[in-house]
PDB file of N, CA and C in Angstrom:
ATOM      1  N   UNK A   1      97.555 111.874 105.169  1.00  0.00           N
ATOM      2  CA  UNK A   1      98.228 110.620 104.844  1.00  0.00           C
ATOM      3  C   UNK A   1      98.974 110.130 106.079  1.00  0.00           C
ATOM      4  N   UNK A   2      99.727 108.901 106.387  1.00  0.00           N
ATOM      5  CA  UNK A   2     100.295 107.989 107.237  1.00  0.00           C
ATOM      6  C   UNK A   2     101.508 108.088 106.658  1.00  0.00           C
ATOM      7  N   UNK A   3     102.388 108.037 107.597  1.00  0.00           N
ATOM      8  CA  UNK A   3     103.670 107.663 107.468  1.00  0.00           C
ATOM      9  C   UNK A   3     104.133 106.405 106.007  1.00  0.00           C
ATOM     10  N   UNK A   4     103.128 105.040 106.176  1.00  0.00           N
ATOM     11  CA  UNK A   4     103.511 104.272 104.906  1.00  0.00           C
ATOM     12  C   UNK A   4     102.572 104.971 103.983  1.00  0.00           C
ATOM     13  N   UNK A   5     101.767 105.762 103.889  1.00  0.00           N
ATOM     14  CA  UNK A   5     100.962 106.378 102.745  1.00  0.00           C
ATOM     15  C   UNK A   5     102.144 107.183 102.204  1.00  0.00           C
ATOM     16  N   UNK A   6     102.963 107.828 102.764  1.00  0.00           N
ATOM     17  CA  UNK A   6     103.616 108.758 102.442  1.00  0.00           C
ATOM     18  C   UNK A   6     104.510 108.649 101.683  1.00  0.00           C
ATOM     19  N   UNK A   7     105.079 107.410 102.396  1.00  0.00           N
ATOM     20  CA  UNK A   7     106.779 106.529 101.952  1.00  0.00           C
ATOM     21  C   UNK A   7     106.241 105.922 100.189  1.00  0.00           C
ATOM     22  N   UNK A   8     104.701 105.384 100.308  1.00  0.00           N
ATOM     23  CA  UNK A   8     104.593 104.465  99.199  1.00  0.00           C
ATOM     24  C   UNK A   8     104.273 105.583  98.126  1.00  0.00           C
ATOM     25  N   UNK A   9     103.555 106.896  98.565  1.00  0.00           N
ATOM     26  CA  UNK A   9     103.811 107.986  97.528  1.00  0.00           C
ATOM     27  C   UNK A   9     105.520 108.582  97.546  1.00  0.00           C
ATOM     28  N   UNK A  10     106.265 108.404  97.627  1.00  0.00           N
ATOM     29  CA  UNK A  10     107.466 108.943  97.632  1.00  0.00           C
ATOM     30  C   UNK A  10     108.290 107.707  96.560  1.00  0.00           C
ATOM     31  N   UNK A  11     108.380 106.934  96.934  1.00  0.00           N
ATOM     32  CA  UNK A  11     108.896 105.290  96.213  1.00  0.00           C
ATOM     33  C   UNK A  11     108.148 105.619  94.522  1.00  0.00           C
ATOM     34  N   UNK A  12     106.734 105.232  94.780  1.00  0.00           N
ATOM     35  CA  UNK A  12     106.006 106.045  93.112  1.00  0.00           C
ATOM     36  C   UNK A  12     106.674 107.163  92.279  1.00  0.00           C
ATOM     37  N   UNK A  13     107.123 107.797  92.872  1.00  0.00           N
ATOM     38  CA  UNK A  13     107.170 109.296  92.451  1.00  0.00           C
ATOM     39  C   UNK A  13     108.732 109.163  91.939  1.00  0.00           C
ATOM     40  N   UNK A  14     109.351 108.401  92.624  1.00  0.00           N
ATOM     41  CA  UNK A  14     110.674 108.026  92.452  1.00  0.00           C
ATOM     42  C   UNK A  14     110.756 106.850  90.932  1.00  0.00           C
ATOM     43  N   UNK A  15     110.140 106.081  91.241  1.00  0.00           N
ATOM     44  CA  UNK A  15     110.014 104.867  89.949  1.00  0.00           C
ATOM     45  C   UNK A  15     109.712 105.567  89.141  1.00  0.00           C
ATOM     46  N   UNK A  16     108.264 107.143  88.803  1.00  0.00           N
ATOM     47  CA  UNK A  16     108.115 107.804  87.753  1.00  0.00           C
ATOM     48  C   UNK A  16     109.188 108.305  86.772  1.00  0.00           C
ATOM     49  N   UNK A  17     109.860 109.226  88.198  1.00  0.00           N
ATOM     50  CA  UNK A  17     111.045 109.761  87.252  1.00  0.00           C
ATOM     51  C   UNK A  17     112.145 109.140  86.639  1.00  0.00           C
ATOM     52  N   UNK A  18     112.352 107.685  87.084  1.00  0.00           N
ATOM     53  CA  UNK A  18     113.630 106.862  87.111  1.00  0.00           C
ATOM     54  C   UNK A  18     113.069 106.462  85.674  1.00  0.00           C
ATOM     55  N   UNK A  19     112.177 105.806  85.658  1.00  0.00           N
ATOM     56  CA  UNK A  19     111.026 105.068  84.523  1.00  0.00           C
ATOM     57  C   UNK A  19     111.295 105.787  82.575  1.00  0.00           C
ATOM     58  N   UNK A  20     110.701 107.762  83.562  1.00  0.00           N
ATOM     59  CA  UNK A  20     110.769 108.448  82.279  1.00  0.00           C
ATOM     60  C   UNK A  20     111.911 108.842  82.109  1.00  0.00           C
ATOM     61  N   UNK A  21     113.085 108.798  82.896  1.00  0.00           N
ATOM     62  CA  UNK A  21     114.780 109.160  82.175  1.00  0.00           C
ATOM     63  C   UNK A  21     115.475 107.996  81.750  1.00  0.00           C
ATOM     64  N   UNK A  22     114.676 106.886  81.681  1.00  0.00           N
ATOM     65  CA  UNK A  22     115.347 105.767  81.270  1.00  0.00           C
ATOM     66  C   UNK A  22     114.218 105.963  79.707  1.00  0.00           C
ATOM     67  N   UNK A  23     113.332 106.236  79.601  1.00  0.00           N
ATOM     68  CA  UNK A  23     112.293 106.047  78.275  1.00  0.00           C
ATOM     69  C   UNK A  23     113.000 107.393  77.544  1.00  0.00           C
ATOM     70  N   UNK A  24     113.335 108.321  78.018  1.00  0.00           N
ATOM     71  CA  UNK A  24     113.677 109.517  77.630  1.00  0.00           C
ATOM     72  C   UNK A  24     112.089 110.443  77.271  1.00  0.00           C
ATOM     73  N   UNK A  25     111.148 110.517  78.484  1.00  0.00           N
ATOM     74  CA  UNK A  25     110.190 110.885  78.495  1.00  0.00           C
ATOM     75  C   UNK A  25     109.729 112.286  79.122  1.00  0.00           C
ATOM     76  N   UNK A  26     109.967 113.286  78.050  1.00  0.00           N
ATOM     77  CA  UNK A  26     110.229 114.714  78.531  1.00  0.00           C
ATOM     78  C   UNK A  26     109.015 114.881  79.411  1.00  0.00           C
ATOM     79  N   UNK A  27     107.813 114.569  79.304  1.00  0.00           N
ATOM     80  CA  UNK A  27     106.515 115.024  79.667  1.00  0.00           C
ATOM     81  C   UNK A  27     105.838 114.285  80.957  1.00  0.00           C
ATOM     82  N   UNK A  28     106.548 112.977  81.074  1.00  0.00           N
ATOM     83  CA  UNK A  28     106.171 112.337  82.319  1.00  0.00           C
ATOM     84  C   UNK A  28     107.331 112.789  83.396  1.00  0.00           C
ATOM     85  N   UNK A  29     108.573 112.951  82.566  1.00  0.00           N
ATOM     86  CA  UNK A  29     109.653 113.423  84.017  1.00  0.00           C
ATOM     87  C   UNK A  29     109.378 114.896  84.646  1.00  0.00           C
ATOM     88  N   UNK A  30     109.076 115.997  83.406  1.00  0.00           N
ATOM     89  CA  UNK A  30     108.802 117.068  84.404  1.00  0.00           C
ATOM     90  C   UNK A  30     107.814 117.243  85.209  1.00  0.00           C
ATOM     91  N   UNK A  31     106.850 115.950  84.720  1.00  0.00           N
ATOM     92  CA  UNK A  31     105.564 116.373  85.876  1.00  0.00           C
ATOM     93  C   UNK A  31     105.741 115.667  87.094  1.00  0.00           C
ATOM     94  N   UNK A  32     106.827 115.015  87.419  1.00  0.00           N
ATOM     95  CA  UNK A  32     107.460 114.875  88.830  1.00  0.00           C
ATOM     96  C   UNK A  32     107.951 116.060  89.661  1.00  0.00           C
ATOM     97  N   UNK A  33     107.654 117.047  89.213  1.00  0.00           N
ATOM     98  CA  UNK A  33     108.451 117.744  89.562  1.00  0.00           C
ATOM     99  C   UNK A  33     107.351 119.172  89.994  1.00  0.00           C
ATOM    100  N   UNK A  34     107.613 119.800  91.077  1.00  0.00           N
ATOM    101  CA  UNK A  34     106.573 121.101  91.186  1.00  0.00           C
ATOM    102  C   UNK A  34     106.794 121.921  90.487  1.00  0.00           C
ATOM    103  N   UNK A  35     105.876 123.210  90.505  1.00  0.00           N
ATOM    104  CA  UNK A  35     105.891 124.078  89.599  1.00  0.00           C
ATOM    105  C   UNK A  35     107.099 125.146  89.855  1.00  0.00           C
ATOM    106  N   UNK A  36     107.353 125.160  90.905  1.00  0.00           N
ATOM    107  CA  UNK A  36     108.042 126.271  91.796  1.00  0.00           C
ATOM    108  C   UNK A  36     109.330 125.212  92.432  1.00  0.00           C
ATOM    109  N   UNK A  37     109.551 124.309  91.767  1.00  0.00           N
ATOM    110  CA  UNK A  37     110.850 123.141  91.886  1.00  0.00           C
ATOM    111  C   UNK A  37     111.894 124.302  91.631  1.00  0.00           C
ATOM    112  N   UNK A  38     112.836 123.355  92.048  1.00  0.00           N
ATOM    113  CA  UNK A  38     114.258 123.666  92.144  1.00  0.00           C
ATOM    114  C   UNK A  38     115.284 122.510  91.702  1.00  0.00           C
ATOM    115  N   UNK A  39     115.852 122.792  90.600  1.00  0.00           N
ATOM    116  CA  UNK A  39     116.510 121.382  90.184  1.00  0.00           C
ATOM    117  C   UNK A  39     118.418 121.320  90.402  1.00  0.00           C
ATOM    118  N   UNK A  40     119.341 121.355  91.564  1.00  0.00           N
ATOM    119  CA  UNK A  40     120.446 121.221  91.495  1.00  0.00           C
ATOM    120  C   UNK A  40     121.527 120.554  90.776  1.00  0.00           C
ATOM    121  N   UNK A  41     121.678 121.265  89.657  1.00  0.00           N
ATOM    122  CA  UNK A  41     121.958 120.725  88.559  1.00  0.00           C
ATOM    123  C   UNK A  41     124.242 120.608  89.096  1.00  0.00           C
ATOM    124  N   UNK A  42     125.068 120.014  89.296  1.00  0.00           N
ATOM    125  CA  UNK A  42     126.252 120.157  89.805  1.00  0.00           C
ATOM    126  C   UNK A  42     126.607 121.552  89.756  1.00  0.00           C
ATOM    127  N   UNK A  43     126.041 121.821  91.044  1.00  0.00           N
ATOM    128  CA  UNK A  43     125.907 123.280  91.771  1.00  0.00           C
ATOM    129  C   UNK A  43     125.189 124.409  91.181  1.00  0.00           C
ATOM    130  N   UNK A  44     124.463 123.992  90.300  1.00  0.00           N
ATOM    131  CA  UNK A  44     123.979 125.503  89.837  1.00  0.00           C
ATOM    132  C   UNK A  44     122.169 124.806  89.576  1.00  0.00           C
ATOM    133  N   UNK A  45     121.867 126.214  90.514  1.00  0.00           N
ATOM    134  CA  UNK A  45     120.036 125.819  90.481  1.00  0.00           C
ATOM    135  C   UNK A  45     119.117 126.905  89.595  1.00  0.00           C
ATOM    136  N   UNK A  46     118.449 125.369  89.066  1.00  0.00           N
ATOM    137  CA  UNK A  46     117.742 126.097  88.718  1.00  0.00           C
ATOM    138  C   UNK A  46     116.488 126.057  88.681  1.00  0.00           C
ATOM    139  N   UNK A  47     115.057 127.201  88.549  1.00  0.00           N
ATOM    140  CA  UNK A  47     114.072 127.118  88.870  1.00  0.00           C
ATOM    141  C   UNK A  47     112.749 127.006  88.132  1.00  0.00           C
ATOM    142  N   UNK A  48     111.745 126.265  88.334  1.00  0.00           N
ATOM    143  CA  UNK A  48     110.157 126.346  87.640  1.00  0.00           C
ATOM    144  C   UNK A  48     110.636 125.061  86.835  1.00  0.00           C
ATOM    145  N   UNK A  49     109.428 124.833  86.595  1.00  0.00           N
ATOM    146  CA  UNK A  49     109.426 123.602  85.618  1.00  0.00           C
ATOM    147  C   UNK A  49     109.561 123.708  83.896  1.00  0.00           C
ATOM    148  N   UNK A  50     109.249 124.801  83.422  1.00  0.00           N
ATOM    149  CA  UNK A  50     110.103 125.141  81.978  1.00  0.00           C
ATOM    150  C   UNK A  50     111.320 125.677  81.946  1.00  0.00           C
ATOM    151  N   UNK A  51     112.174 125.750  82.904  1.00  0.00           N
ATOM    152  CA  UNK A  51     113.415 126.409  82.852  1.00  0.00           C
ATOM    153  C   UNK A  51     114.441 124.863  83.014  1.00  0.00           C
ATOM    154  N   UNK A  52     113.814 123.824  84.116  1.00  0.00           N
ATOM    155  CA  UNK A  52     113.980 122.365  84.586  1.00  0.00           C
ATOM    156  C   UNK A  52     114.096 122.058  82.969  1.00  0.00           C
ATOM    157  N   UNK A  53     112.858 121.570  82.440  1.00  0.00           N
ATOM    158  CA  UNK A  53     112.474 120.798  81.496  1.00  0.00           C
ATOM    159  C   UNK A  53     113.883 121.089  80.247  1.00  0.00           C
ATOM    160  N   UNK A  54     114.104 122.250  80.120  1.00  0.00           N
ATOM    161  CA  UNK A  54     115.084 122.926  78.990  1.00  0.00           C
ATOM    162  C   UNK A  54     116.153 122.444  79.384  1.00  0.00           C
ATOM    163  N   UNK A  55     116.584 122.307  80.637  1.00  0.00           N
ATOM    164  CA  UNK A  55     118.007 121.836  80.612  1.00  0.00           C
ATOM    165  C   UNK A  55     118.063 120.588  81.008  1.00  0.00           C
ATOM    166  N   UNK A  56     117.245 119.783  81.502  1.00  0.00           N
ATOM    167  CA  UNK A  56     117.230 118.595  81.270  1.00  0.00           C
ATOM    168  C   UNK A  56     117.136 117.791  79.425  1.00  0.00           C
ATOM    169  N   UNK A  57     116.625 118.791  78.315  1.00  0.00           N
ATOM    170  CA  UNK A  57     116.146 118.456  77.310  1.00  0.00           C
ATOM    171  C   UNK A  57     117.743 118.492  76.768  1.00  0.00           C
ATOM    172  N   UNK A  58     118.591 119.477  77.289  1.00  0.00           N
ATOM    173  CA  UNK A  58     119.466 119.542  76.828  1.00  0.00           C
ATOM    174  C   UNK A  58     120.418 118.873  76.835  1.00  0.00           C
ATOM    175  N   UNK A  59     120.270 118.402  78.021  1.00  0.00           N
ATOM    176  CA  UNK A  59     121.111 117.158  78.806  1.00  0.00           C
ATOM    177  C   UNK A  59     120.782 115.639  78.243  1.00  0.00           C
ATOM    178  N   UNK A  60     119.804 115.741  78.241  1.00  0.00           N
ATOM    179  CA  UNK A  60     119.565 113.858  77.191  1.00  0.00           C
ATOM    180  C   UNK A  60     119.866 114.201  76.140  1.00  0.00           C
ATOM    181  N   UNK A  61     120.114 115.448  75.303  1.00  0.00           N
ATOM    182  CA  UNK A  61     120.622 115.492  74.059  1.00  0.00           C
ATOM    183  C   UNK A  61     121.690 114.721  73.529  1.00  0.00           C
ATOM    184  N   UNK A  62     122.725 114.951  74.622  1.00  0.00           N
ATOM    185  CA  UNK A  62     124.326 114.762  75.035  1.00  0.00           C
ATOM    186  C   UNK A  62     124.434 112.993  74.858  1.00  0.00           C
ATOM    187  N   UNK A  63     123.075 112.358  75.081  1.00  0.00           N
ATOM    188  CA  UNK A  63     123.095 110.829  75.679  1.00  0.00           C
ATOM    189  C   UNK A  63     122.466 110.635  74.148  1.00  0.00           C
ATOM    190  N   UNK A  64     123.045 109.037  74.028  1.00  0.00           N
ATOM    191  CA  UNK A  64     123.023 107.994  72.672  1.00  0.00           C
ATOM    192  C   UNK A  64     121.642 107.548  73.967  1.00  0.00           C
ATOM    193  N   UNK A  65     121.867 106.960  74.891  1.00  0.00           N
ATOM    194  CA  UNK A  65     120.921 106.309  75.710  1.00  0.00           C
ATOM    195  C   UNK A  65     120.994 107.109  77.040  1.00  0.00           C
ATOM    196  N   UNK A  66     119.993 106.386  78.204  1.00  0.00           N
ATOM    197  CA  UNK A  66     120.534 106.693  79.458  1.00  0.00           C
ATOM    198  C   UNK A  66     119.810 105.951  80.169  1.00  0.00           C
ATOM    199  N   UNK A  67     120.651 105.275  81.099  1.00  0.00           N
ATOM    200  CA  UNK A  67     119.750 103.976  82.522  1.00  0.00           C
ATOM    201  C   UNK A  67     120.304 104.575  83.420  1.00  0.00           C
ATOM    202  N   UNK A  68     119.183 105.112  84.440  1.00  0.00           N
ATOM    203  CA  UNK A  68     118.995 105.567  85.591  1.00  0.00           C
ATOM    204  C   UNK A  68     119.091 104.310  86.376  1.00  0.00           C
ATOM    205  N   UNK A  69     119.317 104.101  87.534  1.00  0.00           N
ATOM    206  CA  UNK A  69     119.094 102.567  88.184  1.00  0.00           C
ATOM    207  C   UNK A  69     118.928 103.779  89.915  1.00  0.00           C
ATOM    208  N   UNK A  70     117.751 102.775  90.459  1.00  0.00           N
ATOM    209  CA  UNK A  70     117.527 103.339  91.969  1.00  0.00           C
ATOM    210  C   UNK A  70     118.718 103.036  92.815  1.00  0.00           C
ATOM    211  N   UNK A  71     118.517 103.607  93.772  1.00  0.00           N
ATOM    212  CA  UNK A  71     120.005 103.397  94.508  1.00  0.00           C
ATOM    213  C   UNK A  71     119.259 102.959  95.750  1.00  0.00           C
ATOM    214  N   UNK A  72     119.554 102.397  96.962  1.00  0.00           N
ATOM    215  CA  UNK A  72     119.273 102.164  98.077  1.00  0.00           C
ATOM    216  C   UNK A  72     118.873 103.474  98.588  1.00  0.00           C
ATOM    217  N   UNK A  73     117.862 103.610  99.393  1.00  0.00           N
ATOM    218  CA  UNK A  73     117.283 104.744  99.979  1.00  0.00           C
ATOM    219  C   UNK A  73     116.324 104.495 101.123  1.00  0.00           C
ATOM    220  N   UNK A  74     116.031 105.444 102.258  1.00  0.00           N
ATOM    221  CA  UNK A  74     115.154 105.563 103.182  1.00  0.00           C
ATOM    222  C   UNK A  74     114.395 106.947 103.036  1.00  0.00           C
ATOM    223  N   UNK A  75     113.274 107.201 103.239  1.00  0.00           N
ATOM    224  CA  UNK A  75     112.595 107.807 103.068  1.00  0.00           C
ATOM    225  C   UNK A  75     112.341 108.835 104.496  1.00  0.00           C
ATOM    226  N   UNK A  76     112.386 109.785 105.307  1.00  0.00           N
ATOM    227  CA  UNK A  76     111.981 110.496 106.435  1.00  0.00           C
ATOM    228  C   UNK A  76     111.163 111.589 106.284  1.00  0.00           C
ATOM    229  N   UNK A  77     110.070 111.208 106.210  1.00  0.00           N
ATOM    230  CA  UNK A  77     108.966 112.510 106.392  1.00  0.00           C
ATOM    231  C   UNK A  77     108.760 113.242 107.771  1.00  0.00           C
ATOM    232  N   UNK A  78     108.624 114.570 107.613  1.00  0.00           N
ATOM    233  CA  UNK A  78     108.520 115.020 109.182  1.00  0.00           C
ATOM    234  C   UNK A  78     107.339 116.200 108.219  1.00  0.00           C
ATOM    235  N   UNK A  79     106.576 116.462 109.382  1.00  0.00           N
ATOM    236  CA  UNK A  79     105.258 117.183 109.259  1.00  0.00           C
ATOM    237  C   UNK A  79     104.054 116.942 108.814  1.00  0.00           C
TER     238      UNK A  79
END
């Protein structure tokens, strides 16, 4: 891939997850995510994508709703 191949897969991948925590979409948000992810949850990590998925499930529990909104960002790929 190219540098804008990269950025415009990174931006995607970003709208996915923003998309499915605003739908409250357990199955499209964890598959943003690798298998062997790491999710920094306010300081405490945690790992794989069924361990992710559980405490994120647990966490929209807590929410009546939830709007994610993108924030300004730059993208830097190296390798």
């Amino acid at each position: 891939m190219n540098p804008i191949e990269d950025e415009m897969a990174l931006r995607e991948l970003m709208a996915r997850y923003i998309d499915a925590v605003n739908r409250d979409d357990a199955d499209t948000w964890i598959n943003t995510w690798a298998e062997d992810g790491t999710w920094n949850l306010m300081g405490e990590p945690v790992t794989g994508r069924a361990n992710i998925l559980a405490l994120w499930q647990q966490m929209m529990a807590s929410f009546e709703f939830a709007l994610m909104l993108p924030s300004s960002h730059l993208f830097t790929v190296n390798g």
